[in-house]
C-alpha atoms as a PDB file:
ATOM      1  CA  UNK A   1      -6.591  31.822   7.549  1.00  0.00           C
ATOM      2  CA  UNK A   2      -8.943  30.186   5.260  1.00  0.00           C
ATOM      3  CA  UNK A   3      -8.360  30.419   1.207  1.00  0.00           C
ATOM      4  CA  UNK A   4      -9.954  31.536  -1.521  1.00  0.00           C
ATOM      5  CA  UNK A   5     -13.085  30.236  -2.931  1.00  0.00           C
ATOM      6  CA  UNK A   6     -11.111  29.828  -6.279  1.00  0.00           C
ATOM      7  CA  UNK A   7      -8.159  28.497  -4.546  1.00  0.00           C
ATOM      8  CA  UNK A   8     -10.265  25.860  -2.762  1.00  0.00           C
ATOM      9  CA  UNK A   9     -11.867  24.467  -6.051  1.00  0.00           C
ATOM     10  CA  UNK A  10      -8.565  24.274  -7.949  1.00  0.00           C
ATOM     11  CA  UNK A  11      -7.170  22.473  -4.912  1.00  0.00           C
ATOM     12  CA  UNK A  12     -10.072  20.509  -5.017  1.00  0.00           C
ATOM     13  CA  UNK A  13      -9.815  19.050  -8.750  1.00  0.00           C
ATOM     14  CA  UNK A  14      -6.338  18.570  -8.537  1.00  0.00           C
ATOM     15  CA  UNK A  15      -7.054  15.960  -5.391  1.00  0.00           C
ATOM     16  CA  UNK A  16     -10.013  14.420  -7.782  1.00  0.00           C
ATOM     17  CA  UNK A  17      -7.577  14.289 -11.240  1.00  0.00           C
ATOM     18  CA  UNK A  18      -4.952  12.833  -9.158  1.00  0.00           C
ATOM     19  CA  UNK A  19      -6.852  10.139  -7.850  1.00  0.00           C
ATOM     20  CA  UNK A  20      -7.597   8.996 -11.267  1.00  0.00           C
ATOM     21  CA  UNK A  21     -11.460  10.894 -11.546  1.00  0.00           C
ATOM     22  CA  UNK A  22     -13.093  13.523 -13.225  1.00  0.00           C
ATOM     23  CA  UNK A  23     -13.942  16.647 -12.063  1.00  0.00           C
ATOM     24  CA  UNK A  24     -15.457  20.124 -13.620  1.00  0.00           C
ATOM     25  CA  UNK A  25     -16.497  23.313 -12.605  1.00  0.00           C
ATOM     26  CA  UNK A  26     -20.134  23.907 -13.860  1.00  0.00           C
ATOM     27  CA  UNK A  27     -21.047  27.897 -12.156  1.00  0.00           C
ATOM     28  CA  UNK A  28     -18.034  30.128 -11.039  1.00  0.00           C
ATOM     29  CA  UNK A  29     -18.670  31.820  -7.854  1.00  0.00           C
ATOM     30  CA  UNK A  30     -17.538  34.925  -6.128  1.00  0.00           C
ATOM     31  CA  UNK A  31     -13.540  34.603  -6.388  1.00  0.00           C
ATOM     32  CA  UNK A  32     -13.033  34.785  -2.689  1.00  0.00           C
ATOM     33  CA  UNK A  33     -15.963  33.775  -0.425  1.00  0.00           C
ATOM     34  CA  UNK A  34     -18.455  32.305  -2.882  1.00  0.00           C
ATOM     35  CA  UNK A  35     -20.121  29.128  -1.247  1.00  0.00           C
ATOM     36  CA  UNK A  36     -19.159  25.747  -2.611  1.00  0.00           C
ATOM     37  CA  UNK A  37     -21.316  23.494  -3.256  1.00  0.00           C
ATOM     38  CA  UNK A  38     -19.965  19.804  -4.920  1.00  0.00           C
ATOM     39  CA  UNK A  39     -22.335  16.969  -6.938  1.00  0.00           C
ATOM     40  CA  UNK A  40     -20.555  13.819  -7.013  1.00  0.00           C
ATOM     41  CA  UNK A  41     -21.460  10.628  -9.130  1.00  0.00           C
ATOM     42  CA  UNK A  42     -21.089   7.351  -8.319  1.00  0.00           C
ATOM     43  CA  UNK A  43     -20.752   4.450 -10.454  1.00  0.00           C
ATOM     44  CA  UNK A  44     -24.435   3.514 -10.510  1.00  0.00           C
ATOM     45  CA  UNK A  45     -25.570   7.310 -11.573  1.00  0.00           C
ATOM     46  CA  UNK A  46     -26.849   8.092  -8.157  1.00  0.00           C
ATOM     47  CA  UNK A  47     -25.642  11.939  -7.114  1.00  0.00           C
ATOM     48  CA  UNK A  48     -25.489  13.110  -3.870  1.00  0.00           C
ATOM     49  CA  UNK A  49     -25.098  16.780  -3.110  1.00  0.00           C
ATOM     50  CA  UNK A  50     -22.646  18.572  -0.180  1.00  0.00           C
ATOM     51  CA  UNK A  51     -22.819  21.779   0.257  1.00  0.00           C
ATOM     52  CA  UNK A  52     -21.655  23.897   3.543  1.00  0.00           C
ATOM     53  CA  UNK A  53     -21.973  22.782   6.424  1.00  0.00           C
ATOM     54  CA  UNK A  54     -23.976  24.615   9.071  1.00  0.00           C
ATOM     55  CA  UNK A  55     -22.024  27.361  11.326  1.00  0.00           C
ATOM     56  CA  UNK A  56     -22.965  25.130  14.440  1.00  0.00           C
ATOM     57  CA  UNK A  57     -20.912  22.097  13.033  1.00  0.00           C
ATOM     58  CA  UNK A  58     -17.481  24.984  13.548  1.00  0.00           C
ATOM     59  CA  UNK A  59     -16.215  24.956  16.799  1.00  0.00           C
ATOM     60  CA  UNK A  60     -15.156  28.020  18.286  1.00  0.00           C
ATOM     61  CA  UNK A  61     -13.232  31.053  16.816  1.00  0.00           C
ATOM     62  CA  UNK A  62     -12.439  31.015  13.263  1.00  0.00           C
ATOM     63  CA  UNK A  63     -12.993  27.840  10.736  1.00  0.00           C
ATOM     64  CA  UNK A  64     -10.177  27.158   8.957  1.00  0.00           C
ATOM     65  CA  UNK A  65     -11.122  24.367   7.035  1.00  0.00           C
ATOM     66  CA  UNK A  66     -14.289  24.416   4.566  1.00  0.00           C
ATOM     67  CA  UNK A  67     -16.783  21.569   6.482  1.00  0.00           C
ATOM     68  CA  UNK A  68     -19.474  19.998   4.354  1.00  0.00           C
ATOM     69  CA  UNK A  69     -22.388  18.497   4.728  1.00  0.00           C
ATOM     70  CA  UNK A  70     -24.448  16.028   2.721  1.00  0.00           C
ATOM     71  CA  UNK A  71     -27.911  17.677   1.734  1.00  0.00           C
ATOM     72  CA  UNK A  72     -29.382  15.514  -0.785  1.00  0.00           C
ATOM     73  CA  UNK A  73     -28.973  12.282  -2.365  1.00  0.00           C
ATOM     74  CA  UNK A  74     -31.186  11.254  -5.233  1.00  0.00           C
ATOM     75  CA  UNK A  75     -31.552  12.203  -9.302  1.00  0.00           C
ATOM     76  CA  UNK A  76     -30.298  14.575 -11.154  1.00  0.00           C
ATOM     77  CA  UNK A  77     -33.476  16.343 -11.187  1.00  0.00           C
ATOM     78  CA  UNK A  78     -33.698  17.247  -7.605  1.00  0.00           C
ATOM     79  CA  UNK A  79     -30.344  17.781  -7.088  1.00  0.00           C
ATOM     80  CA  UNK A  80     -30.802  20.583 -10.137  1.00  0.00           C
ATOM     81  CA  UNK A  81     -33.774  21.543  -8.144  1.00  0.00           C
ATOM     82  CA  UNK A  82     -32.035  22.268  -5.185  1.00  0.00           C
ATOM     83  CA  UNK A  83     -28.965  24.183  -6.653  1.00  0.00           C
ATOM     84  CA  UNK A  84     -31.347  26.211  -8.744  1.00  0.00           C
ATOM     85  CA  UNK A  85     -33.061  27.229  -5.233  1.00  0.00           C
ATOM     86  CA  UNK A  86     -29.705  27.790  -3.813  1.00  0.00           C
ATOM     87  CA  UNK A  87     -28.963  29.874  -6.464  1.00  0.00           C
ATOM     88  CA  UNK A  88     -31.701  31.773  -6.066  1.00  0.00           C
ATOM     89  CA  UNK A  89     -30.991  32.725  -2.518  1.00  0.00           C
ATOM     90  CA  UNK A  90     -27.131  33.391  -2.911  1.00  0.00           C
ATOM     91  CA  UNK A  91     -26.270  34.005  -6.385  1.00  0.00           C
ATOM     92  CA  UNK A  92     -22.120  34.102  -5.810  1.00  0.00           C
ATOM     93  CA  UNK A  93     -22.190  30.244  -5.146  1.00  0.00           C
ATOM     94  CA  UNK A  94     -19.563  28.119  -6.847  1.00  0.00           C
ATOM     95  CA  UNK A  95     -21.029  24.551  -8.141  1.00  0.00           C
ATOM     96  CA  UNK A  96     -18.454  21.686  -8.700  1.00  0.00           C
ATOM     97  CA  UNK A  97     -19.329  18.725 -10.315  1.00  0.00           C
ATOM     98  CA  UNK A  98     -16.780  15.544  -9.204  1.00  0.00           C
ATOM     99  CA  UNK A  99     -16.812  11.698 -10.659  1.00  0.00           C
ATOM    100  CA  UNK A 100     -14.150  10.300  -7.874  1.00  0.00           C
ATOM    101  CA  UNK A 101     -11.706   7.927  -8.665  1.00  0.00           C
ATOM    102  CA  UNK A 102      -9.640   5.875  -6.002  1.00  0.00           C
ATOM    103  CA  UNK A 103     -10.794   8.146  -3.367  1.00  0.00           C
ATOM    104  CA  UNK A 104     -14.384   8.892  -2.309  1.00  0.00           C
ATOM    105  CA  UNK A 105     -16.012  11.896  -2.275  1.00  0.00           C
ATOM    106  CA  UNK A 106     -16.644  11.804   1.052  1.00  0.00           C
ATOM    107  CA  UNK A 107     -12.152  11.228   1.195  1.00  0.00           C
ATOM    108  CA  UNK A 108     -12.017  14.619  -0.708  1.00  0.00           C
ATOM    109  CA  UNK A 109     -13.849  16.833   1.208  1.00  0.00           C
ATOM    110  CA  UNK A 110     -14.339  17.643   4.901  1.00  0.00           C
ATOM    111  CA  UNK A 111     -17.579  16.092   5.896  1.00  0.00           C
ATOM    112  CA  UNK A 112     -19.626  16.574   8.915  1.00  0.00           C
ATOM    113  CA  UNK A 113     -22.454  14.115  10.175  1.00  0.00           C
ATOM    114  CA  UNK A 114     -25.567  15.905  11.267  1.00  0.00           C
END
């Protein structure tokens, strides 16, 4: 059984607090299936942008883990650019912002490589 949008993020912030970063959540979603989408910052200001991965990365049968996928990397700008667009087209999605600390992003969430 997968859980809750809402239950994911809060998971989610704990792992990032824990790990000695910062993380916030900047648009609230739909409590139980809103999509997530997470910026994270690096060091050197560059964010990159993950967002769901698509349903061909899940194998068969249910998903029971949340897979992302890395769909932008750049400024701030076009990474606004893009969430306002995804926005547009789903307006339930959930958008986190992270600043990792010992751990990497990519450590935190469940990545998949195109």
């Amino acid at each position: 059984m997968r859980v809750t949008s809402d239950l994911f993020v809060s998971a989610l912030l704990r792992r990032v607090f824990s790990s000695g970063g910062y993380g916030a959540v900047v648009r609230r979603g739909a409590f139980e299936a809103g999509a997530v989408f997470v910026t994270s910052r690096d060091r050197l200001g560059e964010t990159t942008l993950f967002g769901p991965a698509a349903q061909a990365s899940y194998g068969e049968g249910r998903p029971e883990d949340r897979l992302f996928a890395e769909l932008l990397r750049g400024d701030d700008e076009a990474v606004a650019a893009r969430l306002a667009k995804e926005q547009r087209f789903d307006p339930d999605i959930w958008v986190v912002e992270i600043e990792a600390g010992s751990e990497a992003a990519a450590e935190l969430l469940s990545i998949t490589k195109p």
